[in-house]
Structure formats: structure tokens, C-alpha cells
C-alpha atoms as a PDB file:
ATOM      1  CA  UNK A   1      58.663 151.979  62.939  1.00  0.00           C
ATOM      2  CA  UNK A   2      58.203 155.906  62.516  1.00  0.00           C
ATOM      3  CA  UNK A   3      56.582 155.918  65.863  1.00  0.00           C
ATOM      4  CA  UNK A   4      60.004 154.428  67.136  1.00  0.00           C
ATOM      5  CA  UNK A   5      62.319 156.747  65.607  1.00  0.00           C
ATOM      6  CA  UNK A   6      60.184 159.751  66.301  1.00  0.00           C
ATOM      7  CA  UNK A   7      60.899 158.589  69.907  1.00  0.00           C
ATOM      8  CA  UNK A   8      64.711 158.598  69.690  1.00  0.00           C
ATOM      9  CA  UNK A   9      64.797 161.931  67.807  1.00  0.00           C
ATOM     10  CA  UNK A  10      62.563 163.450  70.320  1.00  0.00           C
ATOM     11  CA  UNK A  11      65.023 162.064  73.155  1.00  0.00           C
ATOM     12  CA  UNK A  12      68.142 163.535  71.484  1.00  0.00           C
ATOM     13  CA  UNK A  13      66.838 166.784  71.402  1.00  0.00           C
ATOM     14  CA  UNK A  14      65.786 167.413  75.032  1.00  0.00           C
ATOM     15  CA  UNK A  15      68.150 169.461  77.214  1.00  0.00           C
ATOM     16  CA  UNK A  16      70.397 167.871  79.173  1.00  0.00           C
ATOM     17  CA  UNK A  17      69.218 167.103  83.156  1.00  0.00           C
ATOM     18  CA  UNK A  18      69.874 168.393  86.234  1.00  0.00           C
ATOM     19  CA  UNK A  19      72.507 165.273  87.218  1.00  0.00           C
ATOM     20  CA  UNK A  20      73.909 165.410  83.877  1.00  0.00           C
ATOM     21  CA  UNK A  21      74.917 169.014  84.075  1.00  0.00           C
ATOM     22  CA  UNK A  22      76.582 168.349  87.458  1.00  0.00           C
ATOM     23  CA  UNK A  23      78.589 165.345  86.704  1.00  0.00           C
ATOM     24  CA  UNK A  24      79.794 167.286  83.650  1.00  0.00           C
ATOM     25  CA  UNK A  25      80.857 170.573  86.160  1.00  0.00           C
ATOM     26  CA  UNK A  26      82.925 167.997  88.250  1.00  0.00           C
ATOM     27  CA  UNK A  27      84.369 166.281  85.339  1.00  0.00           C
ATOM     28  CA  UNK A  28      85.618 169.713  84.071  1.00  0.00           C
ATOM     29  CA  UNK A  29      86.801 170.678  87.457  1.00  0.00           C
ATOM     30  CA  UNK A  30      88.751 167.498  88.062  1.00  0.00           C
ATOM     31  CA  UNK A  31      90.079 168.281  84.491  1.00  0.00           C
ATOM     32  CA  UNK A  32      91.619 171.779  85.491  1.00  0.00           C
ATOM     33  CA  UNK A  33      93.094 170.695  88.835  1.00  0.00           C
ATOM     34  CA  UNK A  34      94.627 168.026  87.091  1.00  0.00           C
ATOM     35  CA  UNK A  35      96.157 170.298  84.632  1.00  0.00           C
ATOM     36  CA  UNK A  36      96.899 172.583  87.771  1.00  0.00           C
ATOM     37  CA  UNK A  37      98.723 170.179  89.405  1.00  0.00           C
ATOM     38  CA  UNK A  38     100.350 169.304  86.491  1.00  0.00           C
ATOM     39  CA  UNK A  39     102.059 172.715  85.534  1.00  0.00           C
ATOM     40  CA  UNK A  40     102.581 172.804  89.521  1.00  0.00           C
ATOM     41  CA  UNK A  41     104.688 169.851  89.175  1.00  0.00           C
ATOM     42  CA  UNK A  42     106.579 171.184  86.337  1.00  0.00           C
ATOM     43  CA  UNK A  43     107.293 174.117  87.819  1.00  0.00           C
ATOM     44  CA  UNK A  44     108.861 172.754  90.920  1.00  0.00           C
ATOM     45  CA  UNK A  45     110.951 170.355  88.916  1.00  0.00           C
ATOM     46  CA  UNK A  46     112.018 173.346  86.647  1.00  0.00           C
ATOM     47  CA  UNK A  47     112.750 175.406  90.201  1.00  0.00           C
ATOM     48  CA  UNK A  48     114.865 172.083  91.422  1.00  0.00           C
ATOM     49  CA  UNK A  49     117.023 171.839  87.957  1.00  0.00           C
ATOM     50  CA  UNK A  50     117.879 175.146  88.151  1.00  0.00           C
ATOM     51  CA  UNK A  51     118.995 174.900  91.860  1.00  0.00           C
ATOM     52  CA  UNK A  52     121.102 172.095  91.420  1.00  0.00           C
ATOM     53  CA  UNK A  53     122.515 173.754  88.407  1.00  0.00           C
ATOM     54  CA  UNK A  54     123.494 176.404  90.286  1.00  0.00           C
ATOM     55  CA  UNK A  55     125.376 174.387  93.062  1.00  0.00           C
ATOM     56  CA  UNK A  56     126.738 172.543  90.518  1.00  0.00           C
ATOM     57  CA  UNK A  57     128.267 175.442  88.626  1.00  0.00           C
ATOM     58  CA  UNK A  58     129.306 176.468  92.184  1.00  0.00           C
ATOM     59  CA  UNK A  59     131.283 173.304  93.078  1.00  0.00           C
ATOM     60  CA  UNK A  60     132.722 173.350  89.470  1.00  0.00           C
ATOM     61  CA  UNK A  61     134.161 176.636  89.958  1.00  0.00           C
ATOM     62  CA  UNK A  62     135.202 175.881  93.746  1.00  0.00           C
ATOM     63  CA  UNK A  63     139.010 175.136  93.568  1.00  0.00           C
ATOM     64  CA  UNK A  64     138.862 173.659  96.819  1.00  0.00           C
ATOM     65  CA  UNK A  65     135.870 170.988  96.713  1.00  0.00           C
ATOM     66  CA  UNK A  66     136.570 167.677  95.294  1.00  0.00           C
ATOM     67  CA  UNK A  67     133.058 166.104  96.365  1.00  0.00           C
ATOM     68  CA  UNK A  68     130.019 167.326  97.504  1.00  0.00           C
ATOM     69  CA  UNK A  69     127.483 165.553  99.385  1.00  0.00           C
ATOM     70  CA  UNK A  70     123.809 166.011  99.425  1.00  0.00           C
ATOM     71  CA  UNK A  71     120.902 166.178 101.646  1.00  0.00           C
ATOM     72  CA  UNK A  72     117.986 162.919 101.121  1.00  0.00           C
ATOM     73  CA  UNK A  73     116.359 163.165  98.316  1.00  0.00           C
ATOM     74  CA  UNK A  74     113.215 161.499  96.398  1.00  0.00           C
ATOM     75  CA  UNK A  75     113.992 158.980  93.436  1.00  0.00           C
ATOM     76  CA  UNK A  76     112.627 161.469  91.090  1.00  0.00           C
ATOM     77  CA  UNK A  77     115.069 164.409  92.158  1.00  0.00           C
ATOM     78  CA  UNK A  78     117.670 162.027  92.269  1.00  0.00           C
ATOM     79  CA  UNK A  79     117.422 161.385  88.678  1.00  0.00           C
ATOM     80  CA  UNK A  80     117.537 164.908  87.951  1.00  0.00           C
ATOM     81  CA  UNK A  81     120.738 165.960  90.048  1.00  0.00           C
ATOM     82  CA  UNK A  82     122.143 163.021  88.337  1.00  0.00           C
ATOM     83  CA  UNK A  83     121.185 164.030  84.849  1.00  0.00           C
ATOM     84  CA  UNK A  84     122.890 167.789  85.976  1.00  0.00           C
ATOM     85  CA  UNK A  85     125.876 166.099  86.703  1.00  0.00           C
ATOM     86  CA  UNK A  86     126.084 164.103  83.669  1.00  0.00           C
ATOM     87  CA  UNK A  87     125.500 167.281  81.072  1.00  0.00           C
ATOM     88  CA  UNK A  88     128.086 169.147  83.690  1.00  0.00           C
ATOM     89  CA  UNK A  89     130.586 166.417  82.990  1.00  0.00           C
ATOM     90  CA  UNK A  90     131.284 165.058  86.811  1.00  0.00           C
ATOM     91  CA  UNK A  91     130.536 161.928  88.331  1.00  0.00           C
ATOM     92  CA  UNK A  92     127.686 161.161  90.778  1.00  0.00           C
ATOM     93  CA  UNK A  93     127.091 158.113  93.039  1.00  0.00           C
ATOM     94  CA  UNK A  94     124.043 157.524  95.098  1.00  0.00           C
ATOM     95  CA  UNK A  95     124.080 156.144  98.342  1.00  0.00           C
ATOM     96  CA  UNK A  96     122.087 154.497 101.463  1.00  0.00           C
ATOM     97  CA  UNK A  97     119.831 151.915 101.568  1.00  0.00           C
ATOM     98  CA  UNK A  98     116.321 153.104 102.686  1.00  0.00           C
ATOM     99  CA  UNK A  99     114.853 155.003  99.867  1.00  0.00           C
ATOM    100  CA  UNK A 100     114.111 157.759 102.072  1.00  0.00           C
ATOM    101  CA  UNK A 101     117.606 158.369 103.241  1.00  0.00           C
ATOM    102  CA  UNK A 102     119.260 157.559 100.144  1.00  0.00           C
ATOM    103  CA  UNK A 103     121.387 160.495  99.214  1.00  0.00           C
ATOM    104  CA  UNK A 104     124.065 161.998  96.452  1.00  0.00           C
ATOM    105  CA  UNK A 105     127.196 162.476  96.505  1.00  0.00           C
ATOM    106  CA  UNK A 106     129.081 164.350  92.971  1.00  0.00           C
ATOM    107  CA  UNK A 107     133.030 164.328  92.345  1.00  0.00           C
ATOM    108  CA  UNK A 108     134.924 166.103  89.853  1.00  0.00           C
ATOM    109  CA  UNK A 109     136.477 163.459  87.264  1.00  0.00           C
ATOM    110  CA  UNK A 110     140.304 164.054  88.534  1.00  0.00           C
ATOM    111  CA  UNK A 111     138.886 163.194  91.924  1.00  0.00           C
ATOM    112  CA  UNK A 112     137.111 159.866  90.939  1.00  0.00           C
ATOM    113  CA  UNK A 113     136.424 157.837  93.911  1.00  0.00           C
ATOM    114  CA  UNK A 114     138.211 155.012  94.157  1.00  0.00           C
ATOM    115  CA  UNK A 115     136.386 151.303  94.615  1.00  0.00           C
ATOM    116  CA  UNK A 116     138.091 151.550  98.490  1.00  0.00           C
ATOM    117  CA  UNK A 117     136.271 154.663  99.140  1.00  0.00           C
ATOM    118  CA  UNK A 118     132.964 154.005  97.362  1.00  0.00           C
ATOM    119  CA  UNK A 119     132.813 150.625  99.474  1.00  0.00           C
ATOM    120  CA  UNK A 120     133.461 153.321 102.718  1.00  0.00           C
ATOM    121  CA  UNK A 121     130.419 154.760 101.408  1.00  0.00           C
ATOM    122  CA  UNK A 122     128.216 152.084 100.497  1.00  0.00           C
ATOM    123  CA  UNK A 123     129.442 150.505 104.316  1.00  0.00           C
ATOM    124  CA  UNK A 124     127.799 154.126 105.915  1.00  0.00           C
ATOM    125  CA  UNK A 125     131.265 154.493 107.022  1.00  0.00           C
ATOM    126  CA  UNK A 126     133.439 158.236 106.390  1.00  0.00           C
ATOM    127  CA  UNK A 127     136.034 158.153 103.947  1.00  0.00           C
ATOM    128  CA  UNK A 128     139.319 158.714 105.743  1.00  0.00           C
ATOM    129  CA  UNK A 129     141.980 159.431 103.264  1.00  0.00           C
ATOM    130  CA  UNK A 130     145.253 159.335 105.581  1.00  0.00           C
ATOM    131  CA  UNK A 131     144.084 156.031 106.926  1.00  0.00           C
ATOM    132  CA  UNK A 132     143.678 155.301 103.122  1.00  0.00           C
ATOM    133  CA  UNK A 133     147.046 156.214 102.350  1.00  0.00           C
ATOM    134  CA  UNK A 134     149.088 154.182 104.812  1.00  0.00           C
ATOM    135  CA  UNK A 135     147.038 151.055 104.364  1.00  0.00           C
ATOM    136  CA  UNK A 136     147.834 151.466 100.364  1.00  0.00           C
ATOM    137  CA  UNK A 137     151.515 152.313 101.423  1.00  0.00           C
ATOM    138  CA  UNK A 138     151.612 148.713 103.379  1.00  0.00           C
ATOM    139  CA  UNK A 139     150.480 146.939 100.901  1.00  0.00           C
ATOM    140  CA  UNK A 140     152.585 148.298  97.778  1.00  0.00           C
ATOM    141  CA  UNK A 141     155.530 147.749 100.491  1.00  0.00           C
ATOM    142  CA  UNK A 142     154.550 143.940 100.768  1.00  0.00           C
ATOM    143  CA  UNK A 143     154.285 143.980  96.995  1.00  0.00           C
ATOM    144  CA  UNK A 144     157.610 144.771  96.418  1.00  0.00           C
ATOM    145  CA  UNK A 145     158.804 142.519  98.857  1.00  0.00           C
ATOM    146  CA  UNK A 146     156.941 139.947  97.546  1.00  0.00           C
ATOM    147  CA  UNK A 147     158.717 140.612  94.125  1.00  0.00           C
ATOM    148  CA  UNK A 148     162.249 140.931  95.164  1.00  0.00           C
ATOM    149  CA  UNK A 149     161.900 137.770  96.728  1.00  0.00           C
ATOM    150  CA  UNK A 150     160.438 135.940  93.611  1.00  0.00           C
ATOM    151  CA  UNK A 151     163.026 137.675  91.693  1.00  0.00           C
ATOM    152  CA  UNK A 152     165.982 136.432  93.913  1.00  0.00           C
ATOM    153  CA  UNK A 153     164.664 133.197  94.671  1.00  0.00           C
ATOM    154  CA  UNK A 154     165.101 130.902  97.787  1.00  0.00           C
ATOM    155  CA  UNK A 155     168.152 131.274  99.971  1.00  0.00           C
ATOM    156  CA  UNK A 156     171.563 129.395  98.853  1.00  0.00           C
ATOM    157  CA  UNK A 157     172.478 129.067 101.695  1.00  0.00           C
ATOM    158  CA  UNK A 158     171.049 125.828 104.227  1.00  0.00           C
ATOM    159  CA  UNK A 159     171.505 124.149 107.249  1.00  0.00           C
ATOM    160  CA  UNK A 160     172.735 120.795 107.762  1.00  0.00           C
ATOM    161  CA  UNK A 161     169.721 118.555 108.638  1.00  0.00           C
ATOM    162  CA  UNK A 162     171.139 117.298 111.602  1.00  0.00           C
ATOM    163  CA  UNK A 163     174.687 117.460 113.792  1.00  0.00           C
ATOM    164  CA  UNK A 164     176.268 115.073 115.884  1.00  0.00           C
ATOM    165  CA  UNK A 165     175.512 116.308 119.513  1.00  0.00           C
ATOM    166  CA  UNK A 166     172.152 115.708 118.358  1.00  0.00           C
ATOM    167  CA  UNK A 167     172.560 112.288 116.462  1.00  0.00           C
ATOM    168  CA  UNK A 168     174.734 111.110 119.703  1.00  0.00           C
ATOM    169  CA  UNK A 169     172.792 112.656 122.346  1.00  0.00           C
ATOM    170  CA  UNK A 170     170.093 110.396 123.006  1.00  0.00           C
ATOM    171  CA  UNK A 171     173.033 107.129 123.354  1.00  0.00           C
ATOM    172  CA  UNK A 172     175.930 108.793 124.376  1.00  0.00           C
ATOM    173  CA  UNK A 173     174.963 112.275 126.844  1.00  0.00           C
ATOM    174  CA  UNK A 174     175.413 115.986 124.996  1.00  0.00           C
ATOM    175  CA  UNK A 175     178.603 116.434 126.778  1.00  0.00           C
ATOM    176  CA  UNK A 176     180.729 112.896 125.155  1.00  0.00           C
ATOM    177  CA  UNK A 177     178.820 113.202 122.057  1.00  0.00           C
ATOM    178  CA  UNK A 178     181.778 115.270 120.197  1.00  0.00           C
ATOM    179  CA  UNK A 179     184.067 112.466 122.143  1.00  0.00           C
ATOM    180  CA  UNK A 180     181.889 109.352 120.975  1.00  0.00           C
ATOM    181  CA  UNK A 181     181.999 110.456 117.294  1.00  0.00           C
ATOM    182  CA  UNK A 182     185.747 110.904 116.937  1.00  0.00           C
ATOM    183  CA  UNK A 183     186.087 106.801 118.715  1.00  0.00           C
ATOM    184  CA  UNK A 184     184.726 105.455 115.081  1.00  0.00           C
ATOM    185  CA  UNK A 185     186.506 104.214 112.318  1.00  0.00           C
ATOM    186  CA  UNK A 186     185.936 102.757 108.878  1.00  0.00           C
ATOM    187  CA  UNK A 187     185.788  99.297 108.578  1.00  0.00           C
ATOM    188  CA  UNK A 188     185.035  97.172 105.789  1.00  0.00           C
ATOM    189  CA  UNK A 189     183.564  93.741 107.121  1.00  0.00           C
ATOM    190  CA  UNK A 190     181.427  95.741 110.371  1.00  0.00           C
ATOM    191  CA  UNK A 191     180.683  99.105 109.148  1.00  0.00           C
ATOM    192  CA  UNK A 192     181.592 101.451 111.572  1.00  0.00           C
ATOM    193  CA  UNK A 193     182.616 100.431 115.281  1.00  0.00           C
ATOM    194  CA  UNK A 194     184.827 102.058 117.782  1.00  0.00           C
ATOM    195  CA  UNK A 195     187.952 101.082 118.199  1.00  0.00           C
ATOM    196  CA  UNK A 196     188.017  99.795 121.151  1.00  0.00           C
ATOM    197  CA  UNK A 197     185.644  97.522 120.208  1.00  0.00           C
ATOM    198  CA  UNK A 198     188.768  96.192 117.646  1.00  0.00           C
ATOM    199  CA  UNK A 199     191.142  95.075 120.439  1.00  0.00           C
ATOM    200  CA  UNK A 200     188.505  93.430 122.049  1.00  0.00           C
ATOM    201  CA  UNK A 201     188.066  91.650 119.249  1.00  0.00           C
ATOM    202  CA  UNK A 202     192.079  90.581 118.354  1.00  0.00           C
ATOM    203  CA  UNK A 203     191.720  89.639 121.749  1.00  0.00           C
ATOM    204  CA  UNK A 204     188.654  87.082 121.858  1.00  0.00           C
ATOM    205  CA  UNK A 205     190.580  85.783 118.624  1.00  0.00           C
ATOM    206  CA  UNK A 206     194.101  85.293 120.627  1.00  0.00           C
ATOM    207  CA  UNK A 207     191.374  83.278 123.023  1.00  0.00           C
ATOM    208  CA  UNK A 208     190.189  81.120 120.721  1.00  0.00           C
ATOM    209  CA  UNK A 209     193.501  80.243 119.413  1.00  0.00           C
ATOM    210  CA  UNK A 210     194.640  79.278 122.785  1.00  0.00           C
ATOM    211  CA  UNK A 211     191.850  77.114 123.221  1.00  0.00           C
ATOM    212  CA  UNK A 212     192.100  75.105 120.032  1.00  0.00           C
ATOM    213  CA  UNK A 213     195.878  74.782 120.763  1.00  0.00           C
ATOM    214  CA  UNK A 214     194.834  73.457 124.108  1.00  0.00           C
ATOM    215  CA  UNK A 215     192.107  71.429 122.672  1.00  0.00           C
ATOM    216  CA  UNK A 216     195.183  69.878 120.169  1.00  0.00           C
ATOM    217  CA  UNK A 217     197.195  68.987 122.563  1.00  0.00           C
ATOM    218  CA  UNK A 218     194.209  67.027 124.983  1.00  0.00           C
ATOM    219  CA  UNK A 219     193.872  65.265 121.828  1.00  0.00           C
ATOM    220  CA  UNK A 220     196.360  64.239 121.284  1.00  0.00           C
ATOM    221  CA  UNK A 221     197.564  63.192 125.208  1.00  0.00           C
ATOM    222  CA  UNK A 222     194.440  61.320 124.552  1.00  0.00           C
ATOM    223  CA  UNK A 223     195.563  59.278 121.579  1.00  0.00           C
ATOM    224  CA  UNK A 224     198.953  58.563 123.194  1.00  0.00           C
ATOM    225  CA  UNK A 225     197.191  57.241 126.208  1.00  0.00           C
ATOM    226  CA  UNK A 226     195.076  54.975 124.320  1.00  0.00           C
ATOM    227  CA  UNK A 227     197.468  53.438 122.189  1.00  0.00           C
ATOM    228  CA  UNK A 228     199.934  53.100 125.291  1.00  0.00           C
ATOM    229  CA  UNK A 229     197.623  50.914 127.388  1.00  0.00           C
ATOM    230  CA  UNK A 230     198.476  47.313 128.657  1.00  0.00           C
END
């Protein structure tokens, strides 16, 4: 047992070896690039901030820009023009698909995009705000339209659904349509037939009458020559 732990003390008190003394150089090495690197990365975001807080005081003071457009950035200086923009009180949209080309663009808050031009935008297409104008002119114009119309209601006044070239046409010919119309007459017993149509009628009665008085009198020749035989 005290041989044992004579062993152990004796091994924690040599120096350390060769290998040991390297891998701890590297290690510390590693250590201050790292921190190197670090502050070197800190520093260039610091630089960036204060750039973009300088063209952002610059388009805030700038009477004449509404928006301003960037150049591609990274996701990580992204977030930081957009955090500018927010403490500088404007409005910021990012745009483009690819990561790579994805860009900014920053408006001052009386010059809010509207959903029409940030769709331009998203679509890779450039805003054009005269064409903007006249399509949103053409459209409040078919509004109101619209509304006087509802506001009005339909038309009083209508057509008749048909006429009487058209109802006589098809029997009668275009031209004596007007003259076929004006031939008909009420009457109770037939509905509606022309007249002449009525005198050919009185006239097929007069017929008949004539042929039941003639029918009478066979008859009664008949009888009398019957009852007169020998």
C-alpha cells in the first residue's frame, strides 16, 4: 500500500514531457487566434454599424430620397442594417430569393410602400409609380361606377318582349305582318279570328239552311207521293 502511493506521488511530481509541453503551446495558440478572430469580428461589425448609420443619417436628412436600396448583403449584416433602421425609426424590407442576392431596401414612414409595390418587389420587377397611379385611377373609377349604379338601381325603363312583325313574321311575311294583325277581332265563342273568316262562316250557315229547307221539302214530296199512290 505505501509502495503504491509512493508511486503516484512520485508520478505527480515529475516535470511535464516533451509532447505534453507542445500540445499545451498549440492549445494556447489556438486560444489567442480564437480570441483574435474574435475581436476581428467585432471590430468589423462595429465598422459596418457605424457605416450604415451614417447612410442612414444621410438618407434621413436627404429631402429628396424616399427609399434607398442596398447592395447584397450576408444574413448577419442584414440584421444589423435592419436593427439601424428600426432605432432610426424607418421601415426596412428585405428582398430576393437566393440568400446571396438577397438585398435591403429602407423607406421613410410617410413613404411606406404599399402591398402593390412590395409585391413589384418581391416579383424582381421595378416599381413604376405612374403606371401605379393610372391603374389605381381605373379602378376607383369602376368603383364609383359600380356604386352609382347600386345606388340607382336597375333601369325603369324596358322593352316589350316581343312585337308583332316578329310574332307574325314567320306565318304571315314581315311586310303584311302590321296588315295581318289589324284583320283580328274579338270574339267570344272562337277567340280571335279574322274577319273574313266571319262571312265565310254566315255564309256556310245560309248553306246549310238552304239545304235543310231543300231536304223539307223532298220530304215531304215524298210523303205526298206515297200516300197518293193507286
Amino acid at each position: 500500500m505505501a509502495d503504491l502511493l509512493g508511486s503516484i506521488l512520485s508520478s505527480m511530481e515529475k516535470p511535464p514531457t516533451v509532447g505534453d509541453q507542445e500540445t499545451r503551446r498549440k492549445a494556447r495558440e489556438q486560444a489567442a487566434r480564437l480570441k483574435k478572430m474574435q475581436e476581428e469580428d467585432k471590430k468589423q461589425k462595429a465598422e459596418f454599424r457605424k457605416r450604415m448609420e451614417k447612410l442612414i443619417s444621410d438618407f434621413i436628412q436627404s429631402s429628396e430620397q424616399r427609399s434607398k436600396k442596398f447592395d447584397p448583403m450576408n444574413k448577419l449584416e442584414r440584421s444589423i442594417l435592419h436593427d439601424v433602421v428600426e432605432v432610426a425609426g424607418l421601415t426596412s424590407f428585405s428582398f430576393g430569393e437566393d440568400d446571396d442576392n438577397r438585398y435591403v431596401m429602407i423607406f421613410k414612414k410617410e413613404f411606406a410602400p404599399s402591398d402593390e409595390e412590395l409585391e413589384a418587389y418581391r416579383s424582381g420587377e421595378e416599381w413604376d409609380p405612374q403606371r401605379a397611379e393610372e391603374r389605381k385611377r381605373s379602378k376607383e373609377l369602376a368603383q364609383k361606377e359600380a356604386e352609382q349604379s347600386a345606388e340607382h338601381g336597375p333601369s325603369q325603363e324596358s322593352s316589350p318582349h316581343s312585337n308583332y312583325k316578329q310574332k307574325y313574321s314567320h306565318l304571315i311575311g314581315t311586310v303584311a305582318a302590321k296588315e295581318g294583325a289589324h284583320t283580328l277581332q274579338a270574339n267570344k265563342a272562337y277567340g280571335c279570328v279574322p274577319t273574313a273568316n266571319k262571312r265565310d262562316t254566315r255564309s256556310i250557315e245560309e248553306a246549310m239552311n238552304e239545304i235543310r229547307a231543300k231536304k223539307k221539302m223532298k220530304v215531304l214530296d215524298e210523303g205526298m207521293g206515297v200516300s197518293g199512290g193507286p
